[in-house]
Every structure is written in structure tokens, then in C-alpha cells.
Protein backbone atom coordinates (compact mmCIF):
# COMPACT_ATOMS: atom_id res chain seq x y z
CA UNK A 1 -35.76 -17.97 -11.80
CA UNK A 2 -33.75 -15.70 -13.77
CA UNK A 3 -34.24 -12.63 -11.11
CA UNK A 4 -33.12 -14.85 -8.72
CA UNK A 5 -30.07 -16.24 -10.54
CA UNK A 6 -29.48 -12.47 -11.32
CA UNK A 7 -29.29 -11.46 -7.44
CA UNK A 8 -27.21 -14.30 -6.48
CA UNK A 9 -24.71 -13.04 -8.99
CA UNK A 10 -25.03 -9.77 -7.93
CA UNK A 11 -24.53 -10.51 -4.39
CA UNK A 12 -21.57 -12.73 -4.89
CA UNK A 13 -19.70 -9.95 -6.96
CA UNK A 14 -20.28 -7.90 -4.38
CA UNK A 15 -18.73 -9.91 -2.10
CA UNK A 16 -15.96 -10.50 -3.89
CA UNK A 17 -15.37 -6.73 -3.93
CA UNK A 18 -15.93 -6.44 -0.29
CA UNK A 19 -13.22 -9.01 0.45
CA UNK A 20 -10.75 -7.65 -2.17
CA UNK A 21 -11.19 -4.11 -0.78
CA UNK A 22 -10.72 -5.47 2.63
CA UNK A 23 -7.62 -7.09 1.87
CA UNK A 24 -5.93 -4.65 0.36
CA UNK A 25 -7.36 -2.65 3.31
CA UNK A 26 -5.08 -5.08 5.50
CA UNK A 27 -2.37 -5.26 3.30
CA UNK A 28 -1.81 -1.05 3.39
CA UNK A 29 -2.23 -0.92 7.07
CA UNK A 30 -0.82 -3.95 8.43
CA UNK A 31 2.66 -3.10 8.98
CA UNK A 32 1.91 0.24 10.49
CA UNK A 33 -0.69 -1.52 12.91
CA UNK A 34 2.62 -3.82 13.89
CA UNK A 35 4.53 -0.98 14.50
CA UNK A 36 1.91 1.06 16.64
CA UNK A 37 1.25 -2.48 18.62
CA UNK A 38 5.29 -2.94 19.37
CA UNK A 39 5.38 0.57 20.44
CA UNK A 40 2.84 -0.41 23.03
CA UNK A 41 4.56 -3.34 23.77
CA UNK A 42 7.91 -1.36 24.11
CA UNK A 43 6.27 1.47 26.31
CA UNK A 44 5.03 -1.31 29.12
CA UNK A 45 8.33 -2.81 28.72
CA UNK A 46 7.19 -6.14 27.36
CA UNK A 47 10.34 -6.08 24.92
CA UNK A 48 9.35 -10.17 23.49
CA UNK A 49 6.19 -9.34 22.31
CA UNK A 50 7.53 -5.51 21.01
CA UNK A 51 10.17 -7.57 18.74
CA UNK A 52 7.74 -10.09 17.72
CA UNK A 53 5.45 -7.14 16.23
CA UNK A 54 8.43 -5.72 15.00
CA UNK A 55 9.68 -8.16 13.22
CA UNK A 56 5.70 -8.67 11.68
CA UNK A 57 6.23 -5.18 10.47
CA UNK A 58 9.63 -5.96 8.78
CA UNK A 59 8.18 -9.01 7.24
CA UNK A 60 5.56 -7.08 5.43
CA UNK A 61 7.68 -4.98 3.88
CA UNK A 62 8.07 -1.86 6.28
CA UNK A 63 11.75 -0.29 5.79
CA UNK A 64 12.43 2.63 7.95
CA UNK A 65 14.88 3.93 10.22
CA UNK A 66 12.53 4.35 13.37
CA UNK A 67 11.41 0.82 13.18
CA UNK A 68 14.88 -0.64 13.01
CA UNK A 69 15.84 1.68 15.64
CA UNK A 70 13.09 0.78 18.40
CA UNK A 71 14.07 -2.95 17.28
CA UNK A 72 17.43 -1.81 18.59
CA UNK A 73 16.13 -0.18 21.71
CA UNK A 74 14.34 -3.89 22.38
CA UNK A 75 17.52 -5.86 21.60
CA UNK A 76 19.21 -3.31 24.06
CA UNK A 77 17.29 -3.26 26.97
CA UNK A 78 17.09 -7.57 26.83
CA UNK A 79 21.35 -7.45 26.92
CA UNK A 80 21.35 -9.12 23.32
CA UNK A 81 23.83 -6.50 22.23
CA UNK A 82 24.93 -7.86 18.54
CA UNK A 83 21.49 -7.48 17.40
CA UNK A 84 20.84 -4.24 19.12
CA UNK A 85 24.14 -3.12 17.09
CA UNK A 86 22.66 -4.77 13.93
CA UNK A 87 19.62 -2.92 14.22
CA UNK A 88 21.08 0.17 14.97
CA UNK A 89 23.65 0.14 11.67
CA UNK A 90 20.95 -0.43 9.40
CA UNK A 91 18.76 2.50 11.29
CA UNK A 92 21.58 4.44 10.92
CA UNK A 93 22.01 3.57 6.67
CA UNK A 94 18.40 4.93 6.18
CA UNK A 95 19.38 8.13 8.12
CA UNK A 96 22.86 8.33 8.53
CA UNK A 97 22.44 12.11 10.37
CA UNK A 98 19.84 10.89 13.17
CA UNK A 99 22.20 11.65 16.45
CA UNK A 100 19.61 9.43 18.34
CA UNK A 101 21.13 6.36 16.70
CA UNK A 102 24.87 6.98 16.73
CA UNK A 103 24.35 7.96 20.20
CA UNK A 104 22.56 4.60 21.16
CA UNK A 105 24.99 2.48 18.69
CA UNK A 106 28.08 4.23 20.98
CA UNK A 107 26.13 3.01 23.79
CA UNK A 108 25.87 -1.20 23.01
CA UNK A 109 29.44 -0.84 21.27
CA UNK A 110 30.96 -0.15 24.85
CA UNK A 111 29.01 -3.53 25.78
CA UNK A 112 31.17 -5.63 23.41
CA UNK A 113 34.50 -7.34 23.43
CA UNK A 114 36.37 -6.25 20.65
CA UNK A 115 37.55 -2.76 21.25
CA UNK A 116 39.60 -2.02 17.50
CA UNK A 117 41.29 1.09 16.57
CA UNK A 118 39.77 2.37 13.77
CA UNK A 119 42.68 2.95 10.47
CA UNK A 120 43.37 7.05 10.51
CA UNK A 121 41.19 9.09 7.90
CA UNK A 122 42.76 12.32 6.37
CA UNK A 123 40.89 15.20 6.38
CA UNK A 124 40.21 15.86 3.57
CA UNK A 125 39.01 11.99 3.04
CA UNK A 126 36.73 12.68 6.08
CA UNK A 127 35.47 15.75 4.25
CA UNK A 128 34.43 14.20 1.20
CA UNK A 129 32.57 11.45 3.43
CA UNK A 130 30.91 14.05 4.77
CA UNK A 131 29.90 16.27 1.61
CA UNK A 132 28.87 13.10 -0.52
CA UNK A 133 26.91 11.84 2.13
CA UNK A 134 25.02 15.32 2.25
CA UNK A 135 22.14 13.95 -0.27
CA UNK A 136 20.51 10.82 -1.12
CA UNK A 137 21.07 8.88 -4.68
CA UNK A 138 17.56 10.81 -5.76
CA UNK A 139 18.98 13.91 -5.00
CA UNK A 140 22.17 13.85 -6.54
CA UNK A 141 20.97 11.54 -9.68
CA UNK A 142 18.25 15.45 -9.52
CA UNK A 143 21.28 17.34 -9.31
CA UNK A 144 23.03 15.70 -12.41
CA UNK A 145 20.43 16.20 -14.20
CA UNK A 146 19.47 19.70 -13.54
CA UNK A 147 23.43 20.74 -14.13
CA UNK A 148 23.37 18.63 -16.95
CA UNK A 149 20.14 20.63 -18.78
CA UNK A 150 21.74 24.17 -17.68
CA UNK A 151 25.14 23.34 -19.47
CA UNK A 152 23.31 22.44 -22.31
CA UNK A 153 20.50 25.64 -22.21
CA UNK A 154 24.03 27.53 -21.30
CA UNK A 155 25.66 26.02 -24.83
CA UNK A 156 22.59 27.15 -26.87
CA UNK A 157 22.85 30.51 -25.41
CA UNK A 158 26.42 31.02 -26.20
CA UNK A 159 26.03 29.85 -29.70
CA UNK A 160 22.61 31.64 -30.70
CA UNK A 161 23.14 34.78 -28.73
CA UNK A 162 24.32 37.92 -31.46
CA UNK A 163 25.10 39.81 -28.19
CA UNK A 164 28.45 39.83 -26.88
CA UNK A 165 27.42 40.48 -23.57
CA UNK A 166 24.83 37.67 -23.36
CA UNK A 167 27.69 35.16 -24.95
CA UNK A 168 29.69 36.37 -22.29
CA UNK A 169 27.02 35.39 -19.40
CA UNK A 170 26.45 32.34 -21.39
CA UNK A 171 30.59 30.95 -21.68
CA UNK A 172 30.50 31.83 -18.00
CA UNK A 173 27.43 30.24 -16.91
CA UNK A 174 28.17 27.29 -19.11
CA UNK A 175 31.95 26.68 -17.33
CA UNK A 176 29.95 26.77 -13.87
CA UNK A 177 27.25 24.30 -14.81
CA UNK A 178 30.19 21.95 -16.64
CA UNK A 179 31.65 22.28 -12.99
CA UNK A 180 29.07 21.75 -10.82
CA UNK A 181 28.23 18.25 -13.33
CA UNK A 182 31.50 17.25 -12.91
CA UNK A 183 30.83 17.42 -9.40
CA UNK A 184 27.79 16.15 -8.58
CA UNK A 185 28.63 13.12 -11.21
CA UNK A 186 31.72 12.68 -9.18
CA UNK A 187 29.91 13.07 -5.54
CA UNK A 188 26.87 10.53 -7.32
CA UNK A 189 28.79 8.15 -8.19
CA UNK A 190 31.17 7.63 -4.49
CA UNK A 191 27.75 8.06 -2.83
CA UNK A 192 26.64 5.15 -4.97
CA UNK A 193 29.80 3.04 -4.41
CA UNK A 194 29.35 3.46 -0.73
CA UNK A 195 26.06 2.94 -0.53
CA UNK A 196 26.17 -0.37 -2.48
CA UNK A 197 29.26 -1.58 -0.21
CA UNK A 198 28.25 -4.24 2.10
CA UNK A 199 29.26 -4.15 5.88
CA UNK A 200 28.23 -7.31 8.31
CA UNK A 201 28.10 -7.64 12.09
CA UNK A 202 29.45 -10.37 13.98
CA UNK A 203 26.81 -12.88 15.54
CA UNK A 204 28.66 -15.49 16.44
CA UNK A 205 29.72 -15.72 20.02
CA UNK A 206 33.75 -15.97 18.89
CA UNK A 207 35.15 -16.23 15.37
CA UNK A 208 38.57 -16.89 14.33
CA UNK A 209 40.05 -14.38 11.00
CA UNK A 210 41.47 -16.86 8.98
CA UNK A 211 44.29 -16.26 6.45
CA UNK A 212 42.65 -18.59 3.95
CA UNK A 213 39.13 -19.21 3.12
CA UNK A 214 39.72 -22.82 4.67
CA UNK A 215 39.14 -24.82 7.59
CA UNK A 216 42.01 -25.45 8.68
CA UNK A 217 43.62 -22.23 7.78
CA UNK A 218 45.87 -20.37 10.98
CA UNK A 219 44.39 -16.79 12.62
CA UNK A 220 45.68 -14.70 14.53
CA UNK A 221 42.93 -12.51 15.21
CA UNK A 222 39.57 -13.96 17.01
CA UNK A 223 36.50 -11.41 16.30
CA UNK A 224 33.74 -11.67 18.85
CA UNK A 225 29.97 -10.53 18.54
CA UNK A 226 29.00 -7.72 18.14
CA UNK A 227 31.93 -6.53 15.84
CA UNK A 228 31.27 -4.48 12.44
CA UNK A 229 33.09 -6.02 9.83
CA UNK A 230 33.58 -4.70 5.94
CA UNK A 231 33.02 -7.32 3.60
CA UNK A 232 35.57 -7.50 0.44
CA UNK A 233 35.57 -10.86 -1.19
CA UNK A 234 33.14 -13.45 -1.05
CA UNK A 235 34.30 -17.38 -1.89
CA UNK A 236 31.94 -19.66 -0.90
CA UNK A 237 31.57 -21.11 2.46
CA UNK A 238 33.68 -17.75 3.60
CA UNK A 239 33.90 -13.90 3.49
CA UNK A 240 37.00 -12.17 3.27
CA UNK A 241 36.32 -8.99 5.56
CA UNK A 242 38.49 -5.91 6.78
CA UNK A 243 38.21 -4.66 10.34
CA UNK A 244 38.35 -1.25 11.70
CA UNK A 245 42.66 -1.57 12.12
CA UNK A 246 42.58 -2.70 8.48
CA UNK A 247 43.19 -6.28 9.17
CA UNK A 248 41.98 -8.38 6.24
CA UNK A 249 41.24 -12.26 6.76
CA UNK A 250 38.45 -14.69 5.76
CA UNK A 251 34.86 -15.72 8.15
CA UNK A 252 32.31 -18.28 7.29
CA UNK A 253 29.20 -16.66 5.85
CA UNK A 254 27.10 -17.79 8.78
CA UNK A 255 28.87 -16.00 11.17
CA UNK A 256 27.72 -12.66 10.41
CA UNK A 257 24.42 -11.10 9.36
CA UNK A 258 24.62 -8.53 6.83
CA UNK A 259 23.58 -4.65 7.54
């Protein structure tokens, strides 16, 4: 009796194991298999059934920029340009130097209404875009860091070295690494304020900017789908958001999806 209460016991922790190693078996390839499957989907042109997979994939917790992308690709080839723009923007935040997805985005912007001048960058604005944008928020918090150690190592050497040459290398090497700190603190920290800014598309078929965040509040500007607004001020029901021409008025929330 006890030999057989013993197997049974046996076999049912085994089980166990088998179905916890098969679920987390599913769980770790899941997504991926959703991908591969609206890939397939995409290929024959069966764009319903790619999104649905898709969107399985984003569900499970699968971020990157080539899913959101093909998403984009779907939305585009069904018309539904808003959400091909959507999906393209937040393809385009994961990898902001992909050419394939500004190229595309250019592409389903022409197939909207609104057609807004965008406010006139200086150069050397557009240049610090650029350079800040060069590196992730790992890389630069890596960069701090490393700059940070060599000013310090740099310090030591300039105190504890006897040899005037060597303190010389070391006051020298210690202004560069203050510098380049500076810097990449500086560069961090606007690559972290952008990054954390929110920007919303328009979904809504036609949306009046209010001047105030109420109802009956006058507009002079209407903002169709499709649009990319920057979002500024949140007071409930209501966004206040800036457009490309630096017009500033208020939306409901549940007009626009957020990037």
C-alpha cells in the first residue's frame, strides 16, 4: 500500500513539473510564435488576422520596433491611416534612426487632413536633437558613470603623484573627464526629458482645439485624425496639447491615443 501511495506521489509531482515546465515553455515563446504567425498572415495579405496576432503578441508583453512597425504596414495597407501613424510613432520611439519607418510614417501622413507647418528649429537646437538622441538612457547613464570614475582616478593621480610631469597629465586629464561629465550629465538628462515627454495621435474622426478645458469653450482650430499632437497639461476630462505651428488649446482625453 505504501509503494503504491509512494508512486502515485511520485507520478503526480512529476506532473506537476511537466505542466509548470510547459507553461513557462508557452509563456517564453508565445509572443514570438504571434509574431512569426502575423508575418504569415501579412505575407498572404490577410492583414485581419496579421493584426489580430499582432496585437496577441503586444498583449503578452512583446515591445519592439519591428512588431509595431508591421502593425503599421497592416493598418496601412487596410486605409486605417491614424493607426498606421500610431504604430509607426511608437516604432519609430524604440528606434528613432530606422529610415524604414520615417519613410513609411511620410507615406500615411500625406493620407491625412491636417497638413501643419511645423514651428522653425535653429540649428543649433536641431543639432543638439540630434547629438542627444545619439545613445540610449543605458548608454549615457554608462557614460556618466565611466567620466564620473576617470575624474575621480584623474583627482587621485594629481594629488598622490610626486612627479610633476604625471600631475601635469593628471590636472589635464582630470579637466577633460570634468568636461566630458558635464556633458554627458547634460546630454542624459534632455535625452531623459524627451524621452519621458508624452506625444498623442488624433483618433477621432474631427476634434475641435478648445481654448478652455470645457464644453462649451470656442475653437478655432478643428484637428482631424491622424494628427500628432504634444501633450502639455492634463485636467481631467481634457488635454491641453501643442501642434506642430505651436498652437496650444485643450482635447478630451478620448480623442487621442497616446504614443
Amino acid at each position: 500500500m505504501k509503494k503504491i501511495l509512494c508512486t502515485v506521489l511520485k507520478s503526480l509531482a512529476c506532473l506537476l513539473l511537466l505542466v509548470e515546465s510547459q507553461a513557462t515553455i508557452t509563456a517564453q515563446t508565445s509572443p514570438d510564435r504571434a509574431f512569426e504567425n502575423g508575418n504569415a498572415f501579412y505575407a498572404k495579405g490577410i492583414y485581419d488576422s496579421a493584426l489580430l496576432q499582432y496585437q496577441n503578441a503586444c498583449q503578452s508583453g512583446q515591445e519592439a520596433w519591428e512588431l509595431y512597425f508591421n502593425m503599421g504596414n497592416a493598418y496601412y495597407n487596410q486605409g486605417k491611416y491614424p493607426q498606421a501613424i500610431l504604430h509607426y510613432e511608437k516604432a519609430l520611439k524604440l528606434n528613432p534612426k530606422q529610415e524604414d519607418i520615417r519613410n513609411n510614417l511620410a507615406l500615411a501622413e500625406l493620407k491625412i487632413v491636417d497638413r501643419f507647418e511645423s514651428m522653425p528649429t535653429f540649428a543649433l537646437t536641431k543639432a543638439w536633437q540630434n547629438f542627444t538622441q545619439m545613445f540610449s538612457m543605458p548608454v549615457w547613464a554608462a557614460l556618466i558613470l565611466v567620466f564620473m570614475l576617470c575624474s575621480l582616478f584623474c583627482a587621485l593621480l594629481y594629488r598622490t603623484s610626486k612627479s610633476y610631469s604625471r600631475k601635469q597629465t593628471g590636472f589635464y586629464t582630470l579637466l577633460l573627464s570634468i568636461a566630458l561629465f558635464v556633458l554627458s550629465f547634460i546630454a542624459g538628462g534632455s535625452a531623459y526629458h524627451q524621452s519621458m515627454h508624452r506625444y498623442a495621435i488624433v483618433m477621432q474622426e474631427a476634434v475641435p482645439l478648445q481654448d478652455l478645458p470645457e464644453a462649451s469653450s470656442p475653437s478655432s482650430i478643428t484637428l482631424h485624425e491622424g494628427s500628432k499632437i504634444s501633450i502639455e497639461d492634463e485636467i481631467a476630462p481634457y488635454y491641453q496639447v501643442r501642434i506642430k505651428d505651436g498652437s496650444k488649446g485643450w482635447i478630451p482625453i478620448a480623442s487621442v491615443e497616446i504614443i
